[in-house]
Each structure stands twice: as C-alpha cells, then as structure tokens.
Protein backbone atom coordinates (compact mmCIF):
# COMPACT_ATOMS: atom_id res chain seq x y z
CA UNK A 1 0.00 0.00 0.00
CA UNK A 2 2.61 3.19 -0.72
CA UNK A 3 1.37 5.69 -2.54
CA UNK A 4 2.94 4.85 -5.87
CA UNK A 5 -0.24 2.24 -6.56
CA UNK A 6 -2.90 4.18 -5.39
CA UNK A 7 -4.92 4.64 -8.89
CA UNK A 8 -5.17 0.78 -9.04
CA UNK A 9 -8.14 -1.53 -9.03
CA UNK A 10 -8.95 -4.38 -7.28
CA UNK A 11 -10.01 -8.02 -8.49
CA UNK A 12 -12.58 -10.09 -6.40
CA UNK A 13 -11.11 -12.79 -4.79
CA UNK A 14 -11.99 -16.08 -3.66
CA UNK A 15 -14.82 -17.81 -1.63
CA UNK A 16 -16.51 -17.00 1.88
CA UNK A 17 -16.02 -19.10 4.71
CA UNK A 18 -16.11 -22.28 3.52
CA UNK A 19 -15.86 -25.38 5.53
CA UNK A 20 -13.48 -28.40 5.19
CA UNK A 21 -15.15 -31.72 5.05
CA UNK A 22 -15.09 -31.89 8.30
CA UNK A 23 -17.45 -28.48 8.44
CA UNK A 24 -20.33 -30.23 10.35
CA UNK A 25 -17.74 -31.38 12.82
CA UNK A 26 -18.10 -29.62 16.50
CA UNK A 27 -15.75 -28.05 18.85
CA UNK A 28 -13.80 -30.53 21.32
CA UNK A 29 -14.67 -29.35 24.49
CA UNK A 30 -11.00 -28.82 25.32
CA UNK A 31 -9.01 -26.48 28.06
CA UNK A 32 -8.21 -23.18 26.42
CA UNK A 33 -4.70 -23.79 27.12
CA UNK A 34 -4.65 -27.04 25.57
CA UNK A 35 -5.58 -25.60 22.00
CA UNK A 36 -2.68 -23.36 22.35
CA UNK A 37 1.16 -25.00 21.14
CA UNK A 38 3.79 -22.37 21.29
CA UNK A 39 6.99 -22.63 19.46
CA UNK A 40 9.94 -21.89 21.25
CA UNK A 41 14.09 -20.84 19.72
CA UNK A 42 16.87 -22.84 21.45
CA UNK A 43 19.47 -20.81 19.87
CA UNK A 44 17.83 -17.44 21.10
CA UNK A 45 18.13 -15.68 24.46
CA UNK A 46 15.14 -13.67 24.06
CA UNK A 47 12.77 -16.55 22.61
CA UNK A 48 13.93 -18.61 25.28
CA UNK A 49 13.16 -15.60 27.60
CA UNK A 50 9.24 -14.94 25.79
CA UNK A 51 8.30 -18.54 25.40
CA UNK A 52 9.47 -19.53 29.07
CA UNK A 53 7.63 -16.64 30.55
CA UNK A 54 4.26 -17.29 28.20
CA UNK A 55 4.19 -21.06 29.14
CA UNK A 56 4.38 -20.46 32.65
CA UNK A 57 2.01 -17.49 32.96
CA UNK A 58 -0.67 -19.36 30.43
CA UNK A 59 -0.26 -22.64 32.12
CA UNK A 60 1.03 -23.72 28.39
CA UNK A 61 1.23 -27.92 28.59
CA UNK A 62 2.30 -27.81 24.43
CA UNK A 63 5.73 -26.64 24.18
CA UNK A 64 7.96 -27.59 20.64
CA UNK A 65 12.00 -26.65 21.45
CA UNK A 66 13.40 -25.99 17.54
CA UNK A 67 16.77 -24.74 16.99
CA UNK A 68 17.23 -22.01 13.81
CA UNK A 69 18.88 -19.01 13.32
CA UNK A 70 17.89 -16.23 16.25
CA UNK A 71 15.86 -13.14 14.63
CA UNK A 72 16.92 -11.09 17.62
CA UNK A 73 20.26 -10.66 16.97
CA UNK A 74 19.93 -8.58 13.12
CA UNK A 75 17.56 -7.22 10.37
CA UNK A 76 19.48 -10.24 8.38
CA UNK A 77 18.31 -12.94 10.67
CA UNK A 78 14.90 -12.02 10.59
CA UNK A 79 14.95 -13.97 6.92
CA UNK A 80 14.98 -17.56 7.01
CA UNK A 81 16.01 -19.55 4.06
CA UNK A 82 13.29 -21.68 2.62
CA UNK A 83 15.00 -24.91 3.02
CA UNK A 84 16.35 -23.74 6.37
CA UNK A 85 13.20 -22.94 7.66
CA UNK A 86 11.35 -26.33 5.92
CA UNK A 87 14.13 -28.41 7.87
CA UNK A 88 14.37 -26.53 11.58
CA UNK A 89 10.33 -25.76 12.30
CA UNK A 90 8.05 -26.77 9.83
CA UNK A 91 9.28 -30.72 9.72
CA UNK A 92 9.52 -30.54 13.48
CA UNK A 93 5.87 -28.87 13.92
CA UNK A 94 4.08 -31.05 11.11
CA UNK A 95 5.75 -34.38 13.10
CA UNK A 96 4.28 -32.39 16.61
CA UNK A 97 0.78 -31.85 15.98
CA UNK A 98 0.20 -35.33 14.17
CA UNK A 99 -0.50 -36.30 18.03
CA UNK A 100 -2.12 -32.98 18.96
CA UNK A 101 -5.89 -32.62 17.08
CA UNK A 102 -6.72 -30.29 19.55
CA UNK A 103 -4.32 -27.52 18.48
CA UNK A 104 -6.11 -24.54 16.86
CA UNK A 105 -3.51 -21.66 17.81
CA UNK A 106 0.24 -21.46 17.33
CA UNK A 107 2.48 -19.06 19.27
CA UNK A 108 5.40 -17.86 17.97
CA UNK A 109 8.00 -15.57 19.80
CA UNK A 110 10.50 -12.90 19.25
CA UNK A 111 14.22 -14.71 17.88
CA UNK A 112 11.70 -16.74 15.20
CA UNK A 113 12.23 -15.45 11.76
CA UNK A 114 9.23 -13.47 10.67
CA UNK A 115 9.90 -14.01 6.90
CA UNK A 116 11.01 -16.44 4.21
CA UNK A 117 13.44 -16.42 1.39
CA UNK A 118 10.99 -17.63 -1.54
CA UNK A 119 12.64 -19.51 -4.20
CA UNK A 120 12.49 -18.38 -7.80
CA UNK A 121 12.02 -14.82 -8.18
CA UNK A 122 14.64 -14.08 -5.34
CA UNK A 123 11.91 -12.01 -3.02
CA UNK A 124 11.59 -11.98 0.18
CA UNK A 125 7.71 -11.75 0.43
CA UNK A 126 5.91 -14.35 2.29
CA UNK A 127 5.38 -14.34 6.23
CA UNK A 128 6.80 -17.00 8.29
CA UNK A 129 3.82 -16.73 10.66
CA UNK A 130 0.86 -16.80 7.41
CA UNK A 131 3.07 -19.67 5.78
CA UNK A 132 2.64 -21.93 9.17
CA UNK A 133 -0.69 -20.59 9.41
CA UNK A 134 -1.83 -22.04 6.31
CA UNK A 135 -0.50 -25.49 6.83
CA UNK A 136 -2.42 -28.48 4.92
CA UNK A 137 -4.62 -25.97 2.78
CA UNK A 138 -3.88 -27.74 -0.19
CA UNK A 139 -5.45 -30.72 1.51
CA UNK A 140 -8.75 -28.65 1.77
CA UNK A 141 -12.05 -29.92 0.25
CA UNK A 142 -12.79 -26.27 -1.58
CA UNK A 143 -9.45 -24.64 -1.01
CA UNK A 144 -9.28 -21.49 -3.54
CA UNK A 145 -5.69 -20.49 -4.21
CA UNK A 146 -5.23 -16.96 -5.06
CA UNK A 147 -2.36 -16.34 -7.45
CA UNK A 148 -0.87 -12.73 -7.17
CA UNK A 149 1.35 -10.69 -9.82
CA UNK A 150 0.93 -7.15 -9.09
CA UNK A 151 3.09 -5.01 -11.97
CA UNK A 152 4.62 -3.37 -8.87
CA UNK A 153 6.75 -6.26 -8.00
CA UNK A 154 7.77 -6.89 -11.79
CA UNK A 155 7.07 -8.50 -14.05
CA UNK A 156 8.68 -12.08 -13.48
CA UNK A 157 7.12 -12.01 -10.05
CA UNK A 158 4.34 -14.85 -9.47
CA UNK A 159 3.36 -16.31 -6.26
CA UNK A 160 0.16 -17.33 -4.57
CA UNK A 161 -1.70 -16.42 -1.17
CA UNK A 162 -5.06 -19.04 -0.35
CA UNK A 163 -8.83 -17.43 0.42
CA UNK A 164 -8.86 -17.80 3.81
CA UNK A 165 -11.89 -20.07 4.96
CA UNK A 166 -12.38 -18.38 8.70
CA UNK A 167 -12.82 -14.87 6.13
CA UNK A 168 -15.70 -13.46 7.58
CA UNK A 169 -17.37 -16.43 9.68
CA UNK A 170 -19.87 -16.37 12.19
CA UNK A 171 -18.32 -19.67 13.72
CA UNK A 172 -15.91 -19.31 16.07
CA UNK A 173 -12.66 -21.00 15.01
CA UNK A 174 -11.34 -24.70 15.50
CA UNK A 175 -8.46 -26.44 13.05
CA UNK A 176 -10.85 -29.35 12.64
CA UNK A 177 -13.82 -27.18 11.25
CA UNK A 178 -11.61 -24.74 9.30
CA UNK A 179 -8.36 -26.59 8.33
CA UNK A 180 -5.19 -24.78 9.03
CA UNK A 181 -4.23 -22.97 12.16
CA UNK A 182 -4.64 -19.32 14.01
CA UNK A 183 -0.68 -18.32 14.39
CA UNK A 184 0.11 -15.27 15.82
CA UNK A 185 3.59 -14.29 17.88
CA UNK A 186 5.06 -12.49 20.68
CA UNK A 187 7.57 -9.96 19.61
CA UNK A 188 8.45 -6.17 20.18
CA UNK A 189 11.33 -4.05 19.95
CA UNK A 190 13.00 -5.71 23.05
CA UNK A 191 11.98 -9.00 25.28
CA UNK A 192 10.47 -6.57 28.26
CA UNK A 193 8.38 -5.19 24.80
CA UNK A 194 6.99 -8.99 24.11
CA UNK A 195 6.24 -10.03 27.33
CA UNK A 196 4.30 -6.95 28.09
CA UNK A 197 1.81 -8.09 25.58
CA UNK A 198 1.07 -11.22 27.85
CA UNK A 199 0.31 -8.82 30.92
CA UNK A 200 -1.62 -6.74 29.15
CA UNK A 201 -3.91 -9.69 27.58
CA UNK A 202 -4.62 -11.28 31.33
CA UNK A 203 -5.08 -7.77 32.55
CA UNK A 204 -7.75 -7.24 30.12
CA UNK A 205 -9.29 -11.05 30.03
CA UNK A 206 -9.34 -10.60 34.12
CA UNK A 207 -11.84 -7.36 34.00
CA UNK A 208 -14.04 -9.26 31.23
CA UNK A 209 -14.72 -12.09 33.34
CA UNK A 210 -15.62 -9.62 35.63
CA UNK A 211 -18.45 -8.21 33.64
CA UNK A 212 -16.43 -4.99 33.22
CA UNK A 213 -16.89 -3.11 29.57
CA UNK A 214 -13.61 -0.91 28.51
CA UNK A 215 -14.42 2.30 28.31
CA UNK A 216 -11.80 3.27 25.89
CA UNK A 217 -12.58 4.08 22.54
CA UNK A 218 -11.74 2.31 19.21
CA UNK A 219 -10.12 5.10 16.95
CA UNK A 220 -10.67 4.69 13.52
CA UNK A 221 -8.39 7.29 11.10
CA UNK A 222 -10.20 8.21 7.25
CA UNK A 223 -7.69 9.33 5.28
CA UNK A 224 -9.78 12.00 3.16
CA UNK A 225 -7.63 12.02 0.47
CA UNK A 226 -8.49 8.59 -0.56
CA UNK A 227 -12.09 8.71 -1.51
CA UNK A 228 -15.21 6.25 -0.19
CA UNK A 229 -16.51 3.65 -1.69
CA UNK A 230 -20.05 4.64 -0.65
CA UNK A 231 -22.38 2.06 -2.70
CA UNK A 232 -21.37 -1.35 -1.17
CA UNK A 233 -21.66 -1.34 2.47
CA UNK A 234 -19.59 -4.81 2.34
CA UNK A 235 -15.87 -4.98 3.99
CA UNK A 236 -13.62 -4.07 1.42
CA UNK A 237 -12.61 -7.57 0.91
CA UNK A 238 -15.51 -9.23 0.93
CA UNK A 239 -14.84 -12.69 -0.70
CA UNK A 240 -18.30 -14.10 0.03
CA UNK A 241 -19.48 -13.52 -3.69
CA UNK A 242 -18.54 -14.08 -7.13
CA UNK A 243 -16.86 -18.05 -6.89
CA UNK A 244 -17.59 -21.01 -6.46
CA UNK A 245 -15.74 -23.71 -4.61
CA UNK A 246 -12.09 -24.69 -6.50
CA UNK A 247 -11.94 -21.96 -7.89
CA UNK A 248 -9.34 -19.04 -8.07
CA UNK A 249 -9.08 -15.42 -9.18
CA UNK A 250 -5.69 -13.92 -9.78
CA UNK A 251 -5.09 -10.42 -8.06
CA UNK A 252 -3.11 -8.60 -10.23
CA UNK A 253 -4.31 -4.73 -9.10
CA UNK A 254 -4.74 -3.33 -5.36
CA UNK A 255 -8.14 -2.65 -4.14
CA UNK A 256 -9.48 1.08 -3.96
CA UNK A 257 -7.77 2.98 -1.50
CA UNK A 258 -11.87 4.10 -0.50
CA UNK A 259 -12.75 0.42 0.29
CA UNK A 260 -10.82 0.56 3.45
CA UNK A 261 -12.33 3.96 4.52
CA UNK A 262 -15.62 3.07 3.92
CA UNK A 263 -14.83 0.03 6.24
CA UNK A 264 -13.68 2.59 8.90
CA UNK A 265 -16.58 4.31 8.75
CA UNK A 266 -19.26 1.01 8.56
CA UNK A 267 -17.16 0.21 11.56
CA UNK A 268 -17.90 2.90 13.56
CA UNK A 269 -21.88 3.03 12.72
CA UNK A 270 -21.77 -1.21 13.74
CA UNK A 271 -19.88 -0.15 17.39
CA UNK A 272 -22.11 2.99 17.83
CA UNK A 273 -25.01 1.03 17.25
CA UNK A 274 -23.78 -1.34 19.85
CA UNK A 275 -23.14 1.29 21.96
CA UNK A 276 -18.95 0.69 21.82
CA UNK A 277 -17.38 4.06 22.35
CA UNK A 278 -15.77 5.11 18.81
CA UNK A 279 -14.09 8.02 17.54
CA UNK A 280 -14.23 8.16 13.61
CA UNK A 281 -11.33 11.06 12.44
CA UNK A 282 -13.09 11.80 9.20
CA UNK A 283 -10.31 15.22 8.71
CA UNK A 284 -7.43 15.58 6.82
CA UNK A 285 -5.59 15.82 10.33
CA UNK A 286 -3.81 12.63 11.04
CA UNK A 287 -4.54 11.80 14.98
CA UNK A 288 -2.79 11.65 17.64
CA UNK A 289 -2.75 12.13 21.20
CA UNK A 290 -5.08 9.85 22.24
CA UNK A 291 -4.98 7.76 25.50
CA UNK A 292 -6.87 4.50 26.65
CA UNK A 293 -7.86 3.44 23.50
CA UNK A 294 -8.86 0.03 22.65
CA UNK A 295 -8.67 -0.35 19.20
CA UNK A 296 -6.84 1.45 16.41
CA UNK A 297 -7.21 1.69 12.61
CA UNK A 298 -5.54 4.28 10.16
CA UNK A 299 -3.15 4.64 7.00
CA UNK A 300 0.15 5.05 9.04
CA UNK A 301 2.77 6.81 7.15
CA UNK A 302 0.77 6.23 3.86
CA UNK A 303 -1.76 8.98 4.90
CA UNK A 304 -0.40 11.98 3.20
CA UNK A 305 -0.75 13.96 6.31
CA UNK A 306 1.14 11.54 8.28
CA UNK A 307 2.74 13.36 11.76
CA UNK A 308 5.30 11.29 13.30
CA UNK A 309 4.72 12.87 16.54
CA UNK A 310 1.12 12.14 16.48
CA UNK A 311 1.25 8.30 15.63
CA UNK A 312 4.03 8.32 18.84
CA UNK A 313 1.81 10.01 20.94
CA UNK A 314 -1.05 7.20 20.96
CA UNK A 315 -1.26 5.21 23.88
CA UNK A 316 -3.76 1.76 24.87
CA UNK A 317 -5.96 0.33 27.47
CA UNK A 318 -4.70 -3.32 28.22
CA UNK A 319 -6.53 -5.81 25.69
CA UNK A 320 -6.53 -3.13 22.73
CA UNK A 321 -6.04 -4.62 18.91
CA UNK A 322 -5.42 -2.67 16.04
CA UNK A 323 -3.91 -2.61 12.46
CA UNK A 324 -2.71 0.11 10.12
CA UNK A 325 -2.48 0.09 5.90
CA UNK A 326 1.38 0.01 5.94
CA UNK A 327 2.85 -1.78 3.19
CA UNK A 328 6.18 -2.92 5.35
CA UNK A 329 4.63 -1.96 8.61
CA UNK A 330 5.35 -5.39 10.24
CA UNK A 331 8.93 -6.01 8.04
CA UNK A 332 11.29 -5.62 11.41
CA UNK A 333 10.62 -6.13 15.11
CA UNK A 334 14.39 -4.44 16.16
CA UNK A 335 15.01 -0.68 15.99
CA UNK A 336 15.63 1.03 12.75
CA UNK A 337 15.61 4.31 11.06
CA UNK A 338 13.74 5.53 8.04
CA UNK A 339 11.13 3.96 6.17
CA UNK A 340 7.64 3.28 6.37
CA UNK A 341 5.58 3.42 10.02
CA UNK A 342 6.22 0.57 11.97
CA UNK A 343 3.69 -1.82 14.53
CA UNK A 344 6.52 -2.48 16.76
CA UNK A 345 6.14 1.57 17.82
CA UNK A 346 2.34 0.86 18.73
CA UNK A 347 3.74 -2.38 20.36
CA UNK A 348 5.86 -0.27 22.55
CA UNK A 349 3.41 2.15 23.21
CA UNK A 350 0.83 -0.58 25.18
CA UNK A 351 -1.33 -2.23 22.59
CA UNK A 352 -2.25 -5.79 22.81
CA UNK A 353 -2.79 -6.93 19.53
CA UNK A 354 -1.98 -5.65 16.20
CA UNK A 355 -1.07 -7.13 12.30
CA UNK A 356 1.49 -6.33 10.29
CA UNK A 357 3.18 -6.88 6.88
CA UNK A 358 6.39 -8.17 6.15
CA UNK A 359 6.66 -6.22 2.22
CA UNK A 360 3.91 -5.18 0.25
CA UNK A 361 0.54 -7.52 0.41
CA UNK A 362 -2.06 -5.13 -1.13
CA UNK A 363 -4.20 -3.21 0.48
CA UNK A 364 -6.45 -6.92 -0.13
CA UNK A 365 -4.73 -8.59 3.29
CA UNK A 366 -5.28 -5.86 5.51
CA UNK A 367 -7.87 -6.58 8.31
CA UNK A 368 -11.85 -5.54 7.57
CA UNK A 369 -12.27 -3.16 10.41
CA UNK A 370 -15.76 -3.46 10.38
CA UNK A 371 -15.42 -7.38 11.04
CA UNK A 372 -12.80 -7.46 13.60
CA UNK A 373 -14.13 -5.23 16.00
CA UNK A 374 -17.53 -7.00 15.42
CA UNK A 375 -15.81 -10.15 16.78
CA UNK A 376 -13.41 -8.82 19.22
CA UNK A 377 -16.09 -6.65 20.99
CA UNK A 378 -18.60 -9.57 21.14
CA UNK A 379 -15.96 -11.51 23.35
CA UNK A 380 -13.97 -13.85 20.53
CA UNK A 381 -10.46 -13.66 20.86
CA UNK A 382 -7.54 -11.79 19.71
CA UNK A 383 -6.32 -14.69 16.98
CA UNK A 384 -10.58 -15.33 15.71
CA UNK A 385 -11.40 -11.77 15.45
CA UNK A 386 -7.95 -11.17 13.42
CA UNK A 387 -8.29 -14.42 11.09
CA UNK A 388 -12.27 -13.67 10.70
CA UNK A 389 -10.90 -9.97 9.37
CA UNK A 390 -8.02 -11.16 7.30
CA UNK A 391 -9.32 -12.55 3.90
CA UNK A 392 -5.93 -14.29 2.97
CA UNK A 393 -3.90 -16.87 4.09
CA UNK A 394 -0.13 -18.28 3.49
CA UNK A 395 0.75 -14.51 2.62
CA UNK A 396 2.46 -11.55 4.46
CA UNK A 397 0.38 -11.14 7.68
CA UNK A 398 1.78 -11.20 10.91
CA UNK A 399 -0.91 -11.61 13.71
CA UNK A 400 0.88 -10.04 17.26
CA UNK A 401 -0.61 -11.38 20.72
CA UNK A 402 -1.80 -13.98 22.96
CA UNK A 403 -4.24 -15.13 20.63
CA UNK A 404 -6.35 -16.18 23.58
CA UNK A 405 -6.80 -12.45 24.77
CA UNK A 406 -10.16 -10.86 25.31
CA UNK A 407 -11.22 -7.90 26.42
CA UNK A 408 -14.98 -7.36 26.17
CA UNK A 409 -17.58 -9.83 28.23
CA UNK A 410 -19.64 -11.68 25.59
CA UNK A 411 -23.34 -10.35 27.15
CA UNK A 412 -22.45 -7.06 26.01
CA UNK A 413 -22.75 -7.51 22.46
CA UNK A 414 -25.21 -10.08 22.38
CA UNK A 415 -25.02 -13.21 21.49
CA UNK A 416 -23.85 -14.02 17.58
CA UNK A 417 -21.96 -11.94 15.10
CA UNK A 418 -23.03 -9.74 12.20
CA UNK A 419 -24.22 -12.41 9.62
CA UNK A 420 -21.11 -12.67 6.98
CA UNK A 421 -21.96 -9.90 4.72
C-alpha cells in the first residue's frame, strides 16, 4: 500500500467461509490452554526468555524446542532460508501436531524469523507466521488459491496467497472445522516489549470475566484524500461472492484505496449502534494524542498527512487490537531508522494486539475493520477476530498477541456476530 499504486483496481477474490469436510464437525470441548502449542528458539536468548515466561504465565502444557537461526540478533536474521526454515520448524511442527488434534492456535515468539526467502524470483515476500498458518490448505475440500502478480513487483514475479476459509465467519474458530491454524507471535522491539503483551492480555481477560466493559474508545483514522466507496456497504474484501468452490481469481491490481475507509466508517456506525465508544477522524488531520484506547485503525505513514509525533503520541488500554495500511509496517521487530511506520512503535506504546506486513501484500490482506471489532467486541479472541478480518492466508500477515486475549464480556454484544456480509 505506498502511494505509488494508489490509482489501481482491485479483483474479487476467492470464496466466503467455507468449511473443510469436516465443516459439520463440533468443537472438542478442550481447556483453552490445551488448544494453544507455542513454538519456542533454542538458539535465542530472548525466545527462550518470551516462550518460558508465556508457558508459565498461560499454564502452556504444548511446548515444541526448535533450533534455527535467532531473529533477535539482526535485520538479516529475521529472513529464514526456505530450506532452512522447511528443515528446523516446519518438519519438526508437522511431526508435533500429528499427536495434537486439539491444536487450533500457534504461538510464535521474538528470535523466530518473521519471513522467508521464496525460491524463484529471489523475493523476500511471504510471512513465516501466514506460511505456518496455512498449513495443509492444499489438503482442503474447496481450497481457492489466489495467485498474485501485481506489476509493482515486476514483471517475473508470481506467487500465490489461499482465500482464507475463517474470512468473515460467524463460527468461532477450530483447526478441525476450518483446516489450518490461528498463528500469531510475541515480539516487540526488546523482550520486556513482548512479554508486556502477555500482561496486558490477562489484565484485560481478568476485568471481562468480571463483567467490566472498557471504556476506551476504538479510533478509527479516514484518510480523506483517498475517496469512499459509498455504494457497497460490504468490507472491502468481501470474498463471500462471485466463486464457487475450487476456484481461483488472480489479483493482479490493489483494491481502492476508499474500500478501506468506507470500512472505517461502517465500523464505527456497527460499534455505535452497539453502543462501543468510537471516535471516527473523518479530517485531513492525522490523529494523535489519544490515550486508553482500545482499538486502532488508520493509513500510518501512507496517509499523506502523516505526523510522526502524532502516531508516537497514541497510547492503549490493556486488551486493545489494532492494524494500520502500511505496506512494510510489520517487516522488522528491532530498531531502525527511516522507512515506512512501523507496529513495533504501537507495540511499545501498550497495545495488545496488532497485524502487520512483512513487504507489500495489497491493500487486499489488511484486516476488515468493520469485522474485527464485530468479533473482538462480542468476546472472541484476539487470533478469531484477526483471522475472521483477514481474507488471505499463506501470505504476508503477521498476527501479534496472545491469541487467547479478550477484552470485552460476551453479554455485552449479544449473542452471535453480524451475519457474513
């Protein structure tokens, strides 16, 4: 999403949320815990660090010990090679869960690569965490591939995301119903940075099982300069029309930039109506100091009024989930200079949750705002309301958090989600 692509259009893609053959199957009524399996570095200090302090604060029985290169040390080691990274987790995590159907979420940590070297074209584009996330989807009765070759990455460039089959459901998640697996990771500028994001999810899940609404607001950031879509109230990536199952639709242009503010804005008249305090910034000013909030949406540095300052000055309530438009936003979790707007800042600055990109996944991967805070305010956790928003899979997403983090008490909400759209 930079601003050289802005005049582009946008293909449908894929199905709704379609079921596996196992779609009629229901939940096992497991422990919480005992869905979760969290991956932890040997060779890294801070992983070690993360994972250890996860496991014993989540009462975490699934623990895999792999041994690859540590992420926390450089930029450089953030990048795994692909046979590197088939050979040191994924062989060791397919040979795991064969004895583990109840697994629905992974948890990765900080000093885990967050990206893979793809083979071919010689571009470093797909997201450790999506790739793992996606695991088997080839297997799936239905499974729409997506194949993607944008002119902005060139024109030998061809690779493929899948249409994610949580997109948009109604049903909360569970591997055997859906097929793959709801990964998200622990990670921030330093190890204190990670593991603040566990404190802050049990802070927040302890006042919802009190009853207790947050009374921060969700701040949701137009960017006038982009237009609205007004005549389709859908999410701007609504897959739920258009193709049936097997089949696939190339993306080879970015959606309208006024898709994703007319999400903002359905968004905010969805909480309203459920009486969720929102603040919709529908001026040219970018916004900024802002305090308590529990949920954040805007264009980062791609809104063309972007103020540094302001995006530093934001600060969240414990169990607050966000994402931003950002192109690279999610392509380093260590320090840097220059470039585009970085999650690891809103990390740092107290929110729970948030997704990122590792390079440039269109402006089609970035999370509906309209359907995660639908989920996350109806009591669904951090990993199902970010999957349910996120209409690809085995892409560049990477989902930050304990995916088991809530923050709002079902009751308040009522009792189902909006009907997929």
């Amino acid at each position: 999403m930079n601003r050289m692509i802005v005049g582009m259009s946008v293909l449908l893609a894929s199905i709704g949320s379609g079921l596996t053959s196992a779609g009629s199957a229901k939940q096992v009524d497991t422990p919480e815990v005992d869905r979760v399996l969290l991956l932890r570095n040997a060779n890294s200090a801070a992983s070690r660090a993360i994972a250890d302090d996860y496991a014993r604060r989540r009462h975490v029985r699934h623990i895999l010990t792999v041994r690859c290169q540590d992420a926390a040390q450089s930029a450089e080691a953030e990048t795994i090679e692909w046979g590197a990274y088939r050979q040191q987790i994924e062989t060791p995590l397919r040979a795991y869960l064969k004895s583990l159907p109840e697994v629905d979420f992974i948890v990765l940590t900080k000093g885990i690569p967050i990206r893979l070297a793809t083979e071919g074209n010689g571009m470093n584009r797909y997201a450790l965490d999506s790739h793992l996330a996606a695991l088997d989807y080839e297997q799936l009765t239905g499974a729409v591939t997506v194949p993607i070759s944008d002119p902005n990455y060139g024109a030998a460039f061809h690779a493929h995301a899948w249409s994610n089959h949580f997109w948009n459901s109604s049903v909360r998640f569970s591997h055997a119903r859906f097929g793959g697996y709801l990964v998200t990771r622990l990670d921030g500028y330093t190890v204190a940075d990670a593991k603040a994001l566990t404190t802050r999810a049990l802070e927040a899940e302890r006042a919802a099982r009190r009853g207790a609404q947050p009374n921060g607001p969700i701040l949701l950031d137009v960017a006038p300069a982009f237009g609205v879509v007004e005549k389709d109230r859908r999410p701007h990536n609504d897959l739920s029309r258009g193709l049936a199952p097997g089949q696939s639709l190339q993306i080879t242009h970015e959606s309208p930039f006024g898709w994703f503010n007319a999400d903002m804005q359905l968004a905010a008249e969805r909480l309203s109506a459920h009486h969720i305090a929102v603040e919709l910034e529908v001026t040219e000013k970018f916004a900024g100091d802002h305090a308590n909030l529990m949920g954040y949406m805007s264009w980062g540095s791609n809104d063309p009024k972007f103020d540094p300052g302001a995006y530093h000055s934001l600060r969240f309530a414990p169990g607050a989930v966000g994402d931003t438009a950002v192109s690279s936003g999610g392509r380093t979790f260590l320090p840097t200079q220059g470039g585009q707007s970085l999650i690891a800042d809103l990390i740092h600055q107290g929110i729970t949750g948030i997704k990122g990109y590792c390079n440039e996944p269109l402006l089609q991967a970035v999370a509906s705002p309209s359907i995660l805070f639908d989920r996350y305010t109806r009591g669904w956790t951090l990993a199902e309301s970010f999957y349910a928003a996120s209409s690809l899979i085995g892409w560049e997403d990477i989902v930050i958090g304990d995916p088991l983090a809530t923050a709002y008490p079902v009751a308040v909400t009522g009792t189902s989600p909006q009907a997929p759209y």
